[in-house]
Protein backbone atom coordinates (compact mmCIF):
# COMPACT_ATOMS: atom_id res chain seq x y z
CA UNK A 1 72.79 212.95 79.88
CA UNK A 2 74.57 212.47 76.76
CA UNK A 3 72.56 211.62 73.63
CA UNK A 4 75.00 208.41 72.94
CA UNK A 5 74.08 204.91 72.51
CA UNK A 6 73.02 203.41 75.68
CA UNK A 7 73.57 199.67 77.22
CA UNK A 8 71.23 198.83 80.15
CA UNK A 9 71.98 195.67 81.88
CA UNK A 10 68.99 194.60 84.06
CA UNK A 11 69.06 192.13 86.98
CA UNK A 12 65.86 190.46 88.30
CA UNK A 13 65.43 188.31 91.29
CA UNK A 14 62.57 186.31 91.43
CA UNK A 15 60.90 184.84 94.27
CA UNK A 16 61.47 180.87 93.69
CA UNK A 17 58.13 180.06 93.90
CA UNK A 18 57.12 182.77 91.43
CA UNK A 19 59.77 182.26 89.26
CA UNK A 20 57.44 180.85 86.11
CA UNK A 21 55.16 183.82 86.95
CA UNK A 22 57.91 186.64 86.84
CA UNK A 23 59.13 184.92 83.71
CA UNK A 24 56.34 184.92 82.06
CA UNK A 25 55.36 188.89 82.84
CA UNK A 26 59.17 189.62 81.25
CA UNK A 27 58.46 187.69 78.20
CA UNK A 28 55.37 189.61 77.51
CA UNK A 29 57.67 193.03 77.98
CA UNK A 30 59.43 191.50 74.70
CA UNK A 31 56.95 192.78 71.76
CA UNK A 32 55.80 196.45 73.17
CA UNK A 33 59.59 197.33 74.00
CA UNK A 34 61.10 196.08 70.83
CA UNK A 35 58.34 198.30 69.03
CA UNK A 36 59.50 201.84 70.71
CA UNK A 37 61.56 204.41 69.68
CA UNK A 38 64.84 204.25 69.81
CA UNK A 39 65.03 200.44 70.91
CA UNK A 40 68.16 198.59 69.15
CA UNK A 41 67.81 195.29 71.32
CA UNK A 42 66.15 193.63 74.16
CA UNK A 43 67.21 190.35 75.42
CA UNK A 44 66.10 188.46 78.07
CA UNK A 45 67.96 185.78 79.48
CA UNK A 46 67.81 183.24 82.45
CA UNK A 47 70.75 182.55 84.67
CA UNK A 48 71.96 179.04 84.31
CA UNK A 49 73.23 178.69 87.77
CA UNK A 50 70.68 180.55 89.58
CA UNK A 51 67.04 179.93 87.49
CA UNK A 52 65.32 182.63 89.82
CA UNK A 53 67.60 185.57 88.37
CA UNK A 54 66.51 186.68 85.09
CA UNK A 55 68.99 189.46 83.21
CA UNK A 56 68.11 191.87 80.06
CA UNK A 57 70.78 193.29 78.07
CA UNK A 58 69.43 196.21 76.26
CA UNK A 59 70.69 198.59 73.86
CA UNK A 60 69.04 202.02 73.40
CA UNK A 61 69.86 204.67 70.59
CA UNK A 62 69.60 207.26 73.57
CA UNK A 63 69.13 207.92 77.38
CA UNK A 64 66.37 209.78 76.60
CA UNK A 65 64.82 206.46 74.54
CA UNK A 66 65.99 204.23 77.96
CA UNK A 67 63.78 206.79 79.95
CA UNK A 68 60.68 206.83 77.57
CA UNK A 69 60.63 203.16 77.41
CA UNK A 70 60.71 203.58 81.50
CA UNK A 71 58.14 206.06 81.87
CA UNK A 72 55.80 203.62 79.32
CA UNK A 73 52.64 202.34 80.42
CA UNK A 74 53.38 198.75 79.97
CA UNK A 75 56.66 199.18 82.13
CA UNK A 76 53.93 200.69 84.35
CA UNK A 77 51.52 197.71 84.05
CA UNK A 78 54.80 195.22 84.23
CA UNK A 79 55.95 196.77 87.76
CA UNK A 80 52.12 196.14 89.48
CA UNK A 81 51.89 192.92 88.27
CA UNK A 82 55.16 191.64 89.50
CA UNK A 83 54.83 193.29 93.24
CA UNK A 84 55.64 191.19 95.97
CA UNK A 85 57.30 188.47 93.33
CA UNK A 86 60.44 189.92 92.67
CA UNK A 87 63.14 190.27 95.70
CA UNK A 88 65.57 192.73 93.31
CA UNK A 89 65.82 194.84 90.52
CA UNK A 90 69.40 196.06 89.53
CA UNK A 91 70.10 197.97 86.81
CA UNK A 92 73.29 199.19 85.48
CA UNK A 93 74.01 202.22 82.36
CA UNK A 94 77.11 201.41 80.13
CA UNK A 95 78.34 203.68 77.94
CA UNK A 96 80.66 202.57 74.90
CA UNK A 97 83.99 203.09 75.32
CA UNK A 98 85.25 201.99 71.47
């Protein structure tokens, strides 16, 4: 993969009843990931037509950073906690263009 700046769009569905939960458990992704190597941004925000799907837009100085901050342990940690509370996940990988 190409050592270029990376965009990461992330798509969450939450279950509506564990909606605060799942929202809560991204927030506290917030301070670890901003803290990594290689991290330029990492925004959370909530969809304002559909309050169960939460979205990050990230911006990473590498793929290799995007895959680090995957592999983490508080990813890790994230992913157990949230089991059986989110329906989705879907991520997309945008490269710049300009």
């Amino acid at each position: 993969m190409s050592n270029k700046q990376l965009t990461i769009t992330a798509s969450i569905l939450a279950k509506t009843e564990k909606r605060e939960f799942v929202k809560q458990a991204l927030l506290k992704l917030i301070p670890p990931t901003l803290k990594e190597e290689g991290c330029l941004n990492y925004d959370l925000h909530q969809d304002n037509e559909n309050p169960d799907r939460f979205f990050f837009y990230e911006n990473w100085v590498s793929y290799d950073h995007w895959q680090q901050h995957n592999n983490s342990a508080h990813i890790a940690a994230h992913r157990k906690a949230t089991e059986g509370a989110v329906i989705e996940v879907v991520i997309g990988q945008l490269s710049p263009v300009s």
